[in-house]
Structures are given as C-alpha cells and as structure tokens.
Protein backbone atom coordinates (compact mmCIF):
# COMPACT_ATOMS: atom_id res chain seq x y z
CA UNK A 1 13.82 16.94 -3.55
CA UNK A 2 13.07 20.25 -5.72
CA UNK A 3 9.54 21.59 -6.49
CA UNK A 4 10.22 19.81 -10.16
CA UNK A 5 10.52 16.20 -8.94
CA UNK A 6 7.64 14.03 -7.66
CA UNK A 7 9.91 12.00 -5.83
CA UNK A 8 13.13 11.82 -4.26
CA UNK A 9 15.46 10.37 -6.75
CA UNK A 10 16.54 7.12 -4.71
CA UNK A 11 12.66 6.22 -5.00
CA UNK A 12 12.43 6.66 -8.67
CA UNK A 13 15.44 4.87 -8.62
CA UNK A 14 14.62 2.25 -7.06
CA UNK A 15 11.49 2.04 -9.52
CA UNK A 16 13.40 2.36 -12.65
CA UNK A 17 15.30 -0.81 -12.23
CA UNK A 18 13.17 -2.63 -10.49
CA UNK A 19 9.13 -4.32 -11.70
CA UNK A 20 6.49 -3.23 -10.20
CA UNK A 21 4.43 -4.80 -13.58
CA UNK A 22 5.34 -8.11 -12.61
CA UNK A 23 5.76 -7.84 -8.38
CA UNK A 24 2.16 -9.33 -8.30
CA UNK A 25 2.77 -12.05 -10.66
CA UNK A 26 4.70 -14.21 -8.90
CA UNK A 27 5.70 -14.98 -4.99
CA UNK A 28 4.19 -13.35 -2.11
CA UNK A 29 3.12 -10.59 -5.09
CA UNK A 30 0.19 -13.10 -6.33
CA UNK A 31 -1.06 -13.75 -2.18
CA UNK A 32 -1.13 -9.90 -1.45
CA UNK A 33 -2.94 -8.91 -4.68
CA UNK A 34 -5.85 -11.01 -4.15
CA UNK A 35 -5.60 -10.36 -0.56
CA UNK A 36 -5.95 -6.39 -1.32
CA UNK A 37 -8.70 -6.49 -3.73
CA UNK A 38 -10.38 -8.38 -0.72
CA UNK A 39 -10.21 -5.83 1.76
CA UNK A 40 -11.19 -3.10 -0.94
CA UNK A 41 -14.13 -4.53 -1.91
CA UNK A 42 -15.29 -4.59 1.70
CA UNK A 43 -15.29 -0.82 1.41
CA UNK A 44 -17.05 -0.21 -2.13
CA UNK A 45 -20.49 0.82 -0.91
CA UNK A 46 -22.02 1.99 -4.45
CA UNK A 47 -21.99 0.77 -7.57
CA UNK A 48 -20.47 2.44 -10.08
CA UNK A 49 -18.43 4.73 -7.68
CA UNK A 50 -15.66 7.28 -8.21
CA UNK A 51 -12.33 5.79 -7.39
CA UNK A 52 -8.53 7.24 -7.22
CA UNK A 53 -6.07 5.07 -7.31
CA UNK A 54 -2.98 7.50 -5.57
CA UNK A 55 0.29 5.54 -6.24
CA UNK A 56 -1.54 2.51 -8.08
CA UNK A 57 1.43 2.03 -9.89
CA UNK A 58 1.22 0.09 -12.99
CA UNK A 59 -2.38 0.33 -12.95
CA UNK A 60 -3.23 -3.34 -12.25
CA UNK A 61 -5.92 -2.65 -9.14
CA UNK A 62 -7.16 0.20 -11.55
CA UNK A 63 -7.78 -1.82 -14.16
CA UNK A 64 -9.98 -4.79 -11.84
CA UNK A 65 -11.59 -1.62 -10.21
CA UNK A 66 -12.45 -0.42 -14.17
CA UNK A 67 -13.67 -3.93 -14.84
CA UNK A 68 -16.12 -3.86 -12.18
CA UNK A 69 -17.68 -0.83 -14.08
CA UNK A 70 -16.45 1.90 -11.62
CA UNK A 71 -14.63 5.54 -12.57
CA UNK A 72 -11.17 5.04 -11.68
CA UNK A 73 -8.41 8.32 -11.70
CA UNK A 74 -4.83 6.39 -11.44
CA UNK A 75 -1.80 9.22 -9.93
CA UNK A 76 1.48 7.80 -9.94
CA UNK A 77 4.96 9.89 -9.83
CA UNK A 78 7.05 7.45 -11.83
CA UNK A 79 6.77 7.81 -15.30
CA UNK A 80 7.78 4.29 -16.05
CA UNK A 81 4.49 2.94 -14.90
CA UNK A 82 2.56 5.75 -16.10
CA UNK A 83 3.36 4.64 -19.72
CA UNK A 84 2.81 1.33 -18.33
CA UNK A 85 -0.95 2.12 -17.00
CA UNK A 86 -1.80 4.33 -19.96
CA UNK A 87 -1.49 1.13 -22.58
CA UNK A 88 -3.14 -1.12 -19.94
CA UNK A 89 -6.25 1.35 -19.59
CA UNK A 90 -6.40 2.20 -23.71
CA UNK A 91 -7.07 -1.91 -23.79
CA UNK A 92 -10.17 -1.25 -22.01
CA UNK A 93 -14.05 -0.73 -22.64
CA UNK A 94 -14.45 1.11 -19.32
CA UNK A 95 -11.09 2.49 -19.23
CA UNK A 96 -9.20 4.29 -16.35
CA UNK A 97 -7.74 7.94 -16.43
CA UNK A 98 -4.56 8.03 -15.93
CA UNK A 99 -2.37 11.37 -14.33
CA UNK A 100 1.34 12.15 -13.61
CA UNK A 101 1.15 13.59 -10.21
CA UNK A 102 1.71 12.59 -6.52
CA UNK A 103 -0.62 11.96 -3.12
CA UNK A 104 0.18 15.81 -1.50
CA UNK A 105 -1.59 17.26 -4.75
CA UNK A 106 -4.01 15.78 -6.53
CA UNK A 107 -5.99 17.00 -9.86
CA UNK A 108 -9.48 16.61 -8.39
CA UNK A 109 -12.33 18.85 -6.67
CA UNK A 110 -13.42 19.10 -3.20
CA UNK A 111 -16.13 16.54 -2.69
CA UNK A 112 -15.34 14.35 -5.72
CA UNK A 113 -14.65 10.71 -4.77
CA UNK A 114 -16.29 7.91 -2.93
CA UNK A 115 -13.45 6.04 -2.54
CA UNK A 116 -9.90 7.20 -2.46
CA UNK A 117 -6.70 4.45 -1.95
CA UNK A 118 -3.58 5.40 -0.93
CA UNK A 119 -1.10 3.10 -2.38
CA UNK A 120 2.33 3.80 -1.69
CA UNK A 121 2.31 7.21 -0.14
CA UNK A 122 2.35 6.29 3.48
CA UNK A 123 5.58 4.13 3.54
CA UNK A 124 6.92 6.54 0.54
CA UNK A 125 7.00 10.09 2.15
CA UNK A 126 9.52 9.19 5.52
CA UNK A 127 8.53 13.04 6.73
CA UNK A 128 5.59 13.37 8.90
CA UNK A 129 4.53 16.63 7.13
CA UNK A 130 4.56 15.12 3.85
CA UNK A 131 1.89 12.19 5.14
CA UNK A 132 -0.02 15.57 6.71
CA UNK A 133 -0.39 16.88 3.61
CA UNK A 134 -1.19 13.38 2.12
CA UNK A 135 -4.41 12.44 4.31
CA UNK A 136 -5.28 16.29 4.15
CA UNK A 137 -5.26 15.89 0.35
CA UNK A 138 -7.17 12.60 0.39
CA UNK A 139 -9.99 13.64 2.62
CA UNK A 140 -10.53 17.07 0.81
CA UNK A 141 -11.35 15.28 -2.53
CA UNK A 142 -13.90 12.70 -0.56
CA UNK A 143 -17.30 12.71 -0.68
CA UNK A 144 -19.27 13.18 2.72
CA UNK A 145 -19.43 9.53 3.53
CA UNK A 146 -16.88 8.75 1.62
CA UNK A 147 -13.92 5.83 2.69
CA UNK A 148 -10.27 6.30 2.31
CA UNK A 149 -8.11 2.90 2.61
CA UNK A 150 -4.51 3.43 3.65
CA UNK A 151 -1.69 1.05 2.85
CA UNK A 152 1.39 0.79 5.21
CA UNK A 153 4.61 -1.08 5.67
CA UNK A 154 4.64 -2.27 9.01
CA UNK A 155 7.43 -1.27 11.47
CA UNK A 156 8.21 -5.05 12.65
CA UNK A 157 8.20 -5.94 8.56
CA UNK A 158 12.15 -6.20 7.85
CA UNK A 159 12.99 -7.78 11.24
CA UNK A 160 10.95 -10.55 10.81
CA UNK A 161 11.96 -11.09 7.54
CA UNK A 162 15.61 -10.80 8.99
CA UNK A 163 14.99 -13.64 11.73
CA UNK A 164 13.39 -15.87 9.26
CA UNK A 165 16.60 -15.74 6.27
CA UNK A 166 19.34 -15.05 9.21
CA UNK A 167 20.05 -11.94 7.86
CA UNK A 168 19.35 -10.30 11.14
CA UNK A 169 22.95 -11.62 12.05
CA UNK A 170 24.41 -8.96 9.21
CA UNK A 171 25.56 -6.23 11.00
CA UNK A 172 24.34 -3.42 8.36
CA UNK A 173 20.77 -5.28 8.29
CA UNK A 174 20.60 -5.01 11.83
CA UNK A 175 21.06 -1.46 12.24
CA UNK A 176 18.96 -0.61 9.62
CA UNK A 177 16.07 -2.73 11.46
CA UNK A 178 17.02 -1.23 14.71
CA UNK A 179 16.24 2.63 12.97
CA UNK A 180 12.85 1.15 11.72
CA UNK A 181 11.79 -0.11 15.19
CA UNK A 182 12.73 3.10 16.95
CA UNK A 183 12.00 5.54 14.42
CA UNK A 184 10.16 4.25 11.84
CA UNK A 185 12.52 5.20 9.15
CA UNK A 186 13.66 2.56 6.85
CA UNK A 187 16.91 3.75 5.02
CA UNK A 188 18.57 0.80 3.24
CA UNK A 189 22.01 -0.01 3.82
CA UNK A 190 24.86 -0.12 0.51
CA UNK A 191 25.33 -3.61 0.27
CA UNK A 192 21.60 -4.70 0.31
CA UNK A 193 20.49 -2.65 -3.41
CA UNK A 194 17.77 -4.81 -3.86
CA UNK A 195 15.95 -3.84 -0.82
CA UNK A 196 13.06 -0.87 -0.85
CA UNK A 197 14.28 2.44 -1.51
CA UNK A 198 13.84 4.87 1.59
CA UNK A 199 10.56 4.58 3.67
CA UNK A 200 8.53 4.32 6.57
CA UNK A 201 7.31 1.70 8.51
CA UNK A 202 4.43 2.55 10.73
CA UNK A 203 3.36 1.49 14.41
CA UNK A 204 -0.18 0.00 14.00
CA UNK A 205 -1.36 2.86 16.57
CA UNK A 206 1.04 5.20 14.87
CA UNK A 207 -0.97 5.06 11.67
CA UNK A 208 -4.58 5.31 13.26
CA UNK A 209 -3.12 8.37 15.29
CA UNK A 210 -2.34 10.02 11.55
CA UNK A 211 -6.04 9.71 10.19
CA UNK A 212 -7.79 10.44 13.20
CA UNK A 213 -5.99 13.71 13.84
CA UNK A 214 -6.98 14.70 10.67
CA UNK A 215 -10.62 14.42 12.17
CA UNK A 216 -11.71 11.34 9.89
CA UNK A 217 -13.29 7.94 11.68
CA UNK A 218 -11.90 5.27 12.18
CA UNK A 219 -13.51 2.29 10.84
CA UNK A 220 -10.84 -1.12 11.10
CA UNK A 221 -7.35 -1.87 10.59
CA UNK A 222 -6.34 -4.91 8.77
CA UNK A 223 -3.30 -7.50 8.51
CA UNK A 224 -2.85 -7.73 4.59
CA UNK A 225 -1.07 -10.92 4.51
CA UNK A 226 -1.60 -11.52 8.42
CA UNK A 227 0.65 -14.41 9.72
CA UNK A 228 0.25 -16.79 7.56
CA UNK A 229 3.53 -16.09 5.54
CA UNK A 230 5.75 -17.20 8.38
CA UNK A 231 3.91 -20.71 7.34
CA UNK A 232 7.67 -22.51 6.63
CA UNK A 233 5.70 -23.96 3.49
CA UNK A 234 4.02 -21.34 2.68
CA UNK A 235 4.23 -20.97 -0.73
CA UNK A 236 3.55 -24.92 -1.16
CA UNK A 237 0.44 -24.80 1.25
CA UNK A 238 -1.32 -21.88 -0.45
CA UNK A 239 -1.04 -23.81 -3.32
CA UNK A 240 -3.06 -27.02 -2.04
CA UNK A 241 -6.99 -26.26 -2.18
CA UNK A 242 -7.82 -27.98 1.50
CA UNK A 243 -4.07 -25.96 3.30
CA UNK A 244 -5.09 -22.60 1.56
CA UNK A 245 -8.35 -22.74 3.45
CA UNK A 246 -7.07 -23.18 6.70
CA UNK A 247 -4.33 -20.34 5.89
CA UNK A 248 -7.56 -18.14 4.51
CA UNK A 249 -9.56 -18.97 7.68
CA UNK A 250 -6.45 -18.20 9.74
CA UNK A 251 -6.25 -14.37 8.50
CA UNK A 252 -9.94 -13.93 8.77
CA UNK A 253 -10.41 -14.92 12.32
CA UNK A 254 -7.32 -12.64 13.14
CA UNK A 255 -7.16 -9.94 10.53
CA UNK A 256 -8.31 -7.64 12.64
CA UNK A 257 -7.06 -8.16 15.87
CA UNK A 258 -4.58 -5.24 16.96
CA UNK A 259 -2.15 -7.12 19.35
CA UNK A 260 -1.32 -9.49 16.14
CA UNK A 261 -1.09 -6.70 13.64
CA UNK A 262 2.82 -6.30 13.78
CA UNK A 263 2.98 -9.78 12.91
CA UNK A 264 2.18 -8.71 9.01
CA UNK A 265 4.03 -6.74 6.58
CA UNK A 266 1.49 -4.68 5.46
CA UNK A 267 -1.44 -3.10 7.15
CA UNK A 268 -4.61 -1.29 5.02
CA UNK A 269 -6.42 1.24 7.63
CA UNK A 270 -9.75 2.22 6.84
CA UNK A 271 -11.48 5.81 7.40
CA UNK A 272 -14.64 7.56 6.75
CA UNK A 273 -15.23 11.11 6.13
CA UNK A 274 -18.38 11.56 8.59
C-alpha cells in the first residue's frame, strides 16, 4: 500500500463490488444495527456531544447519531460510500460532516471529541503497528473523559460459521480458519470471493491488551450479537414479539461475560481517556 492509497487495494476491492448501503437492511445486517446503536448509546454521556464516526461507512450510524441532535465527523477511505454519506447527510437538518481520510490520521485537534467510534479499523489494518497508530490517533483527538468504542471481528467468527454451513469440511476454508485462530489474520482463500477482504480477528484479551497499553481504561467489553445467532431459527424467532424477548434477555444477561465472548462475531470494547 503506497502513501497515496487509504487502503490496500483488495479492501477497496472488496468494497467496490460489494453493499455496505444495504448490509444492514436485511439478514443478520438489521439484528446487528440495532444491536450497535444499543451499546453506543450506553456510552453518550452529554447531550449534544462531538462524535467521529472513523470507518462509518455509508453514513447510516452517522446519520441516527445526527438525528439525535449531536455533531457527527464521518472518515471513511472508500470513496464509494463517501458519495454515498455525503447525499445521505445533505438530506438532513442537523447534518453530518463528511471526510475522505482513514483511522491512523484523522482531520481533528487534540482534545476535540467526546466520543470517538472505530468502525472498521480494527479488523481492517491486519498489522499491529497500523492498529498502534489507530488507538494513538483516536485517543489524541478525545476529550479528557472522553469514551472511545472499538469494533472487532472476533477470532472464533469464521469457524463457527464454518461448523454451522459444513463448510469447515472445505479444505481451503479450513486453513484459512486455522491462520485466524493462531494468528489472527484472516486472508480469504480464491474460491470463496464473497468472503471479507483481508483482516483481523481479535482474541477478546487480545483487544483489551491494545487499548490499555495505550494507557486508556478499560470500561466493558461486549458480545454484539452474543449467541443468540446460533438460534437454528433465528431469523424466524427474532421475528416473533414473545421469542425476540427471550433472545434480547439472553444477550443482556451474558453480553458481558468474558468466557462467552468468542461465542459472537463481533465484539465493541469500550475505553475512557482518564
């Protein structure tokens, strides 16, 4: 990757052809989106606040953070969504600013933000330097006080999947899950396209260890979608009103507990600047 591009070219790739605008409109997309804006809202202390959105992608959490009345900054590499956000903000009263940029640099002062969320650039950047300079970025731009909420692909993620559709059994998935469980790194074999572009998956106590040694507090780390998915019905049950409860109630009890956290796909991690 040169000094010119935001992102390594498989990732903007991967972007390009596939839609991020509608990956929270339908499937597992619609669970984890209201799932998310949960577990942000648990962290928005003041009202109006200064928000960035690094990686929001299309812009659709900026946009529900905007409508709440707060000041929302939106970086994103891939210029697809950034065209994308920019019309969804200009539709706006409160509307959202919107900036071409990426998580390792971002176009704000020391000491600006309340709040900053980090999208995509934990599971995006596969180097451990490149998440450094990430949470460095991040905390330099928060407020004393301030939270930063950290999303992450967990390392366990494409193995369960694999278990659950048989395609552990596929000798190329296989040895791609077998890299992600030793090393974290999640390289996609040639004959699965379709799957995430190069990444990395993160221990539970892996991604605490990154924020603290950056000398920020630890406040809680969450399941996003918990184990509820491996529900066989799943997608049935969250749609009946008395099921969905019990599947809500489920994640709350354990959303927090650390020896189930590999059991969900995504993790948020929250820190404070003290």
């Amino acid at each position: 990757m040169n000094n010119k591009q935001l992102i390594s070219r498989d990732i903007e790739l991967f972007y390009n052809k596939a839609s991020e605008e509608t990956r929270l409109e339908k499937g597992m997309g619609i669970f984890e989106f209201e799932r998310i804006k949960a577990l942000i809202e648990k962290y928005i202390a003041v009202s109006p606040s200064k928000i960035i959105d690094v990686g929001g992608g299309t812009g659709k959490y900026s946009e529900w953070l905007a409508k709440k009345g707060h000041t929302v900054h939106l970086v994103e590499p891939v210029s697809k969504h950034i065209k994308i956000a920019r019309s969804r903000a200009n539709k706006l009263k409160n509307k959202f600013s919107v900036h071409l940029g990426e998580s390792r640099k971002l176009p704000f002062p020391n000491n600006y933000a309340d709040l900053v969320i980090l999208h995509g650039p934990l599971y995006h950047l596969q180097n451990r330097e490149d998440r450094y300079l990430t949470i460095c970025e991040a905390k330099r731009v928060l407020k004393s006080g301030g939270i930063i909420l950290g999303f992450a692909i967990n390392y366990t993620a494409s193995t369960l999947v694999g278990l659950l559709n048989g395609l552990i059994h596929k000798k190329s998935f296989f040895e791609m899950c077998k890299e992600e469980l030793t090393t974290g790194k999640h390289n996609p074999p040639d004959d699965y396209p379709w799957l995430l572009a190069e990444a990395f998956y993160h221990r539970p106590e892996q991604l605490k260890d990154e924020f603290i040694n950056q000398g920020l507090t630890h406040l809680d780390t969450y399941a996003v979608e918990g184990m509820v998915w491996l529900d066989k019905n799943f997608f049935t049950n969250i749609s009946d009103h008395k099921k969905r409860k019990t599947l809500l109630a489920l994640i709350q009890l354990t959303e927090k507990d650390s020896y189930l956290l590999s059991f969900s796909p995504h993790m948020m991690i929250a820190v404070q600047e003290k």
